[in-house]
C-alpha atoms as a PDB file:
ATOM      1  CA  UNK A   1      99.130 100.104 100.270  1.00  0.00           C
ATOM      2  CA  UNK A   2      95.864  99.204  98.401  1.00  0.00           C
ATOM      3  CA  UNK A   3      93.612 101.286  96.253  1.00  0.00           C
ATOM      4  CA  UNK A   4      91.735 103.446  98.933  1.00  0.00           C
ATOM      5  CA  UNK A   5      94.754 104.179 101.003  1.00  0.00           C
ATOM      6  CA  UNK A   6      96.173 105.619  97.895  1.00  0.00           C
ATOM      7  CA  UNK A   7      93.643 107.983  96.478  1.00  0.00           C
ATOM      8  CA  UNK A   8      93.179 109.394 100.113  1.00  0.00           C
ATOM      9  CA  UNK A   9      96.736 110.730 100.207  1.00  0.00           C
ATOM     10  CA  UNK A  10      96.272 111.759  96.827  1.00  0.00           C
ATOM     11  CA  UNK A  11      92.988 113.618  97.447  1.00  0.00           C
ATOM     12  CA  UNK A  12      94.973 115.893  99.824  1.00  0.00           C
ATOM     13  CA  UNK A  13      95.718 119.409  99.296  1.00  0.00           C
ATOM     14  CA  UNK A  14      99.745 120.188  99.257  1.00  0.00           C
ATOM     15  CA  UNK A  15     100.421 120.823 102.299  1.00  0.00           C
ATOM     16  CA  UNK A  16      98.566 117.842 103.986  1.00  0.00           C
ATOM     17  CA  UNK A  17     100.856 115.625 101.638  1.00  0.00           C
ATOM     18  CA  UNK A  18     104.039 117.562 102.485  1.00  0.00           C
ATOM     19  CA  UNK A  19     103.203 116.550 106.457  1.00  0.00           C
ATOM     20  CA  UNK A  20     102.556 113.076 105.108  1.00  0.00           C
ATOM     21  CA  UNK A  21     105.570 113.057 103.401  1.00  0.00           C
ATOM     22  CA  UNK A  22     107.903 114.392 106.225  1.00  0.00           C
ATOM     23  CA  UNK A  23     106.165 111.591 108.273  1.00  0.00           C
ATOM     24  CA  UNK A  24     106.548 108.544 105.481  1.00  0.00           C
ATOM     25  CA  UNK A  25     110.366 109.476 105.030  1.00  0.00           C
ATOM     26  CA  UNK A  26     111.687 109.781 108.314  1.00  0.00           C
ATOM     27  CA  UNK A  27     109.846 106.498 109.266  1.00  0.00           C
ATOM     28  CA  UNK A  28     111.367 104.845 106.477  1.00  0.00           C
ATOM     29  CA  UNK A  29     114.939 106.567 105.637  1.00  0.00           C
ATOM     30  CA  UNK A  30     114.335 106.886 102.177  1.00  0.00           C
ATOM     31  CA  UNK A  31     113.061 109.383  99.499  1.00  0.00           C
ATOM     32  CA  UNK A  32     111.372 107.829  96.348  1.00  0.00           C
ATOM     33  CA  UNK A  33     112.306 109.126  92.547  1.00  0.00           C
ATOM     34  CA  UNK A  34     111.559 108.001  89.412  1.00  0.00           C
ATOM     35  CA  UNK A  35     114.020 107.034  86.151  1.00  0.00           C
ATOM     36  CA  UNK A  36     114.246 105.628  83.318  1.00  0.00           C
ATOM     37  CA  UNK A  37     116.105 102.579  81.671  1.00  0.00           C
ATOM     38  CA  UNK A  38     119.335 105.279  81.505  1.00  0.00           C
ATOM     39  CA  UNK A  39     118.676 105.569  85.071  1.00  0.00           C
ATOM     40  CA  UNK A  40     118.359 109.293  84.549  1.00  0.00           C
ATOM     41  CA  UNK A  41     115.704 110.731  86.897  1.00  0.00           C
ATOM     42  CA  UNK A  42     112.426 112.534  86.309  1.00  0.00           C
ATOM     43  CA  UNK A  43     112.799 116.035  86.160  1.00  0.00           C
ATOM     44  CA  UNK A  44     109.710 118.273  85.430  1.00  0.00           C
ATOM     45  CA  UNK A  45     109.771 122.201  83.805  1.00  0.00           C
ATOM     46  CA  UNK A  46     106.063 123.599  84.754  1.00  0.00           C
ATOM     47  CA  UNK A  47     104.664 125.704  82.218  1.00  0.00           C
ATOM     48  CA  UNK A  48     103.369 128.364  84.244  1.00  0.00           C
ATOM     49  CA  UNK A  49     106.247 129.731  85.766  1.00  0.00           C
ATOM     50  CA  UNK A  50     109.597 127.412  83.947  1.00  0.00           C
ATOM     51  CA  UNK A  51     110.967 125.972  87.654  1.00  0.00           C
ATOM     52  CA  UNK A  52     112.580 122.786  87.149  1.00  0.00           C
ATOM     53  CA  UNK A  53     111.736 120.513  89.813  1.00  0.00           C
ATOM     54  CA  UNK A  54     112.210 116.617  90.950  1.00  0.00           C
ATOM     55  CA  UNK A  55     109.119 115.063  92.016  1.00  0.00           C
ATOM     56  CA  UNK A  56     109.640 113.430  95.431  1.00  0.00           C
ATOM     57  CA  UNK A  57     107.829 110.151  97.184  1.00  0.00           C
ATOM     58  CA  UNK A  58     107.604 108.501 100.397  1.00  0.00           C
ATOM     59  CA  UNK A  59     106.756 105.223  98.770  1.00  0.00           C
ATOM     60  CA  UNK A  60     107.689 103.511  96.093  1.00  0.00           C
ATOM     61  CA  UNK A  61     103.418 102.578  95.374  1.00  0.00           C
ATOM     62  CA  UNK A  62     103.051 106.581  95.165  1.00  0.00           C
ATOM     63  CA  UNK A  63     105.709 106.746  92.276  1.00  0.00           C
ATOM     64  CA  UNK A  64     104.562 103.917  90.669  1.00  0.00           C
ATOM     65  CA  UNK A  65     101.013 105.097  90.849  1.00  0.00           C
ATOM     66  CA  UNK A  66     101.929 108.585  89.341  1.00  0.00           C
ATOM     67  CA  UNK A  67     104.285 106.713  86.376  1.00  0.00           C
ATOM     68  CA  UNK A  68     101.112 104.261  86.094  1.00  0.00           C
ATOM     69  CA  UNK A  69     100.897 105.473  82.365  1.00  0.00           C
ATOM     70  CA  UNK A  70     104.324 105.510  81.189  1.00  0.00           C
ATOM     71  CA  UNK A  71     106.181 102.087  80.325  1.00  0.00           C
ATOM     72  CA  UNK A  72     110.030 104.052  80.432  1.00  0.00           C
ATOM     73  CA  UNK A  73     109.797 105.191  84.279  1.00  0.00           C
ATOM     74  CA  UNK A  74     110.156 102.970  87.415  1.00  0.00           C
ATOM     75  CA  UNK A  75     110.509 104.012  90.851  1.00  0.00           C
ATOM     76  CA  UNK A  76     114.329 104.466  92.885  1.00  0.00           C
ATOM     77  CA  UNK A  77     115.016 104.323  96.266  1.00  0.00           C
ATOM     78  CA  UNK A  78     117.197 106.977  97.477  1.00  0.00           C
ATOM     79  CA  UNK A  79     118.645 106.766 101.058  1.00  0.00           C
ATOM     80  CA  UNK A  80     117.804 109.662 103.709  1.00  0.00           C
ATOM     81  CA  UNK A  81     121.634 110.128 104.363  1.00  0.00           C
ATOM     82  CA  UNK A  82     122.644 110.087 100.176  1.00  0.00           C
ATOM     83  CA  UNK A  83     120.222 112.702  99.840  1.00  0.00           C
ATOM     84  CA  UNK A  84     121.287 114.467 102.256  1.00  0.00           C
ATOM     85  CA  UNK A  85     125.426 114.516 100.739  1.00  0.00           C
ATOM     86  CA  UNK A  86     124.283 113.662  97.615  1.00  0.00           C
ATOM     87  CA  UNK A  87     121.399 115.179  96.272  1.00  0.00           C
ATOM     88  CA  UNK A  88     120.734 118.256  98.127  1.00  0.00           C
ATOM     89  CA  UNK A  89     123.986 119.749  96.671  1.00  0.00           C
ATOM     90  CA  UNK A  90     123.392 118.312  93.223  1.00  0.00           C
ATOM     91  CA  UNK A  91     120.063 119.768  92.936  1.00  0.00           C
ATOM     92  CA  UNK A  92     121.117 123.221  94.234  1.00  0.00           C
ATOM     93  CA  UNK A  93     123.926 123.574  92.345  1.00  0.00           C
ATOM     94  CA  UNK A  94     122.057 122.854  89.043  1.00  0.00           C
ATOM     95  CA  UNK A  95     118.741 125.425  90.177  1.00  0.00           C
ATOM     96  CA  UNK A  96     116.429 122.085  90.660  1.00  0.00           C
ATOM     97  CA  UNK A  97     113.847 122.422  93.044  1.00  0.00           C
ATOM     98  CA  UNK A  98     111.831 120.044  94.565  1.00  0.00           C
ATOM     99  CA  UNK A  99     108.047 119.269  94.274  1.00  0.00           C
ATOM    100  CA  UNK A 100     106.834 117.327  96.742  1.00  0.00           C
ATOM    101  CA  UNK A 101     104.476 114.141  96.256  1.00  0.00           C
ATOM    102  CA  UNK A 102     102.457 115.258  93.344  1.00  0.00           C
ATOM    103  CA  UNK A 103      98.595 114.767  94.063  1.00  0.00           C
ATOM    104  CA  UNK A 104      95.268 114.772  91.656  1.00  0.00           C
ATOM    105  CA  UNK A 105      94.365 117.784  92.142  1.00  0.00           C
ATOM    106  CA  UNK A 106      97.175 119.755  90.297  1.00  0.00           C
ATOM    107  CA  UNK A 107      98.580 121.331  93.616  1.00  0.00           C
ATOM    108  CA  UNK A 108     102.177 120.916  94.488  1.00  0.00           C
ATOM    109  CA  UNK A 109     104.524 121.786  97.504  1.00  0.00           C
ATOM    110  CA  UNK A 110     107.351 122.773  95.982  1.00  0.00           C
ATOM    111  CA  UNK A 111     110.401 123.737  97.902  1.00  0.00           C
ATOM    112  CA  UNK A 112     114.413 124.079  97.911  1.00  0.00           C
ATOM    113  CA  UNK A 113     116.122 121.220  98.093  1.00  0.00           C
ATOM    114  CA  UNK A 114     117.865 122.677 101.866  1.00  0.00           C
ATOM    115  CA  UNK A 115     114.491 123.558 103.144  1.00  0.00           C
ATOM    116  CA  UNK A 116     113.527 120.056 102.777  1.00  0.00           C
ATOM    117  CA  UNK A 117     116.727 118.834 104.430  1.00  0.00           C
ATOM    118  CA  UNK A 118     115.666 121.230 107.370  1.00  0.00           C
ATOM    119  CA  UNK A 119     112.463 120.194 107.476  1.00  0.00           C
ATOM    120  CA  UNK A 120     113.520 116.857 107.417  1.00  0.00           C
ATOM    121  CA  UNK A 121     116.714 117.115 110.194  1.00  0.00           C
ATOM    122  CA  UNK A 122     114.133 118.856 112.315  1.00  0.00           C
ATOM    123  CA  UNK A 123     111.772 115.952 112.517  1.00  0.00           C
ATOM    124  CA  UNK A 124     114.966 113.851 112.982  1.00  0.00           C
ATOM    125  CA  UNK A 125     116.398 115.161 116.228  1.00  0.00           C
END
């Protein structure tokens, strides 16, 4: 993915890059995070309103691109199916949400972690 392919899904409002999303991840199988050298994963508390979310990405260049300034994250694969045993329950049962591929222009999709599985089974069958 070079440069230009990059800012244009980042220039898109939030729910352009929740379609894109949807798209990257069922053509791929695989849900992008970030962690650190602990491999504990990004988790972000917004100011405005305190809900905890993990940011999600189709790629791994999209995480990368968003953890460009910090030296202590690094982008994790997660399979479609171990987020789908794994993580969905995790994340509900400890209140995390889910903000979907964070963009430039301060906008983000954020949804429950089972609405995305929906959203994401849906696609699949």
């Amino acid at each position: 993915m070079n440069r230009e392919q990059i800012n244009d899904i980042l220039d898109m409002d939030g729910e352009e890059r929740y379609d894109f999303f949807l798209t990257q991840v069922l053509e791929e199988r695989e849900i992008w995070i970030l962690v650190n050298a602990d491999n504990q994963f990004l988790k972000i508390v917004s100011e405005e309103d305190g809900v905890a979310y993990l940011p999600v990405w189709p790629c791994a260049e999209l995480a990368s691109e968003y953890a460009e300034h910090s030296t202590e994250l690094s982008p994790k694969s997660l399979s479609l199916p171990d987020f789908f045993r794994k993580w969905v329950p995790g994340l509900t049962k400890d209140g995390l949400e889910i903000g979907v591929l964070p963009g430039l222009d301060g906008e983000l999709w954020i949804t429950e972690p089972e609405e995305l599985k929906r959203d994401l089974q849906d696609d699949l069958f």
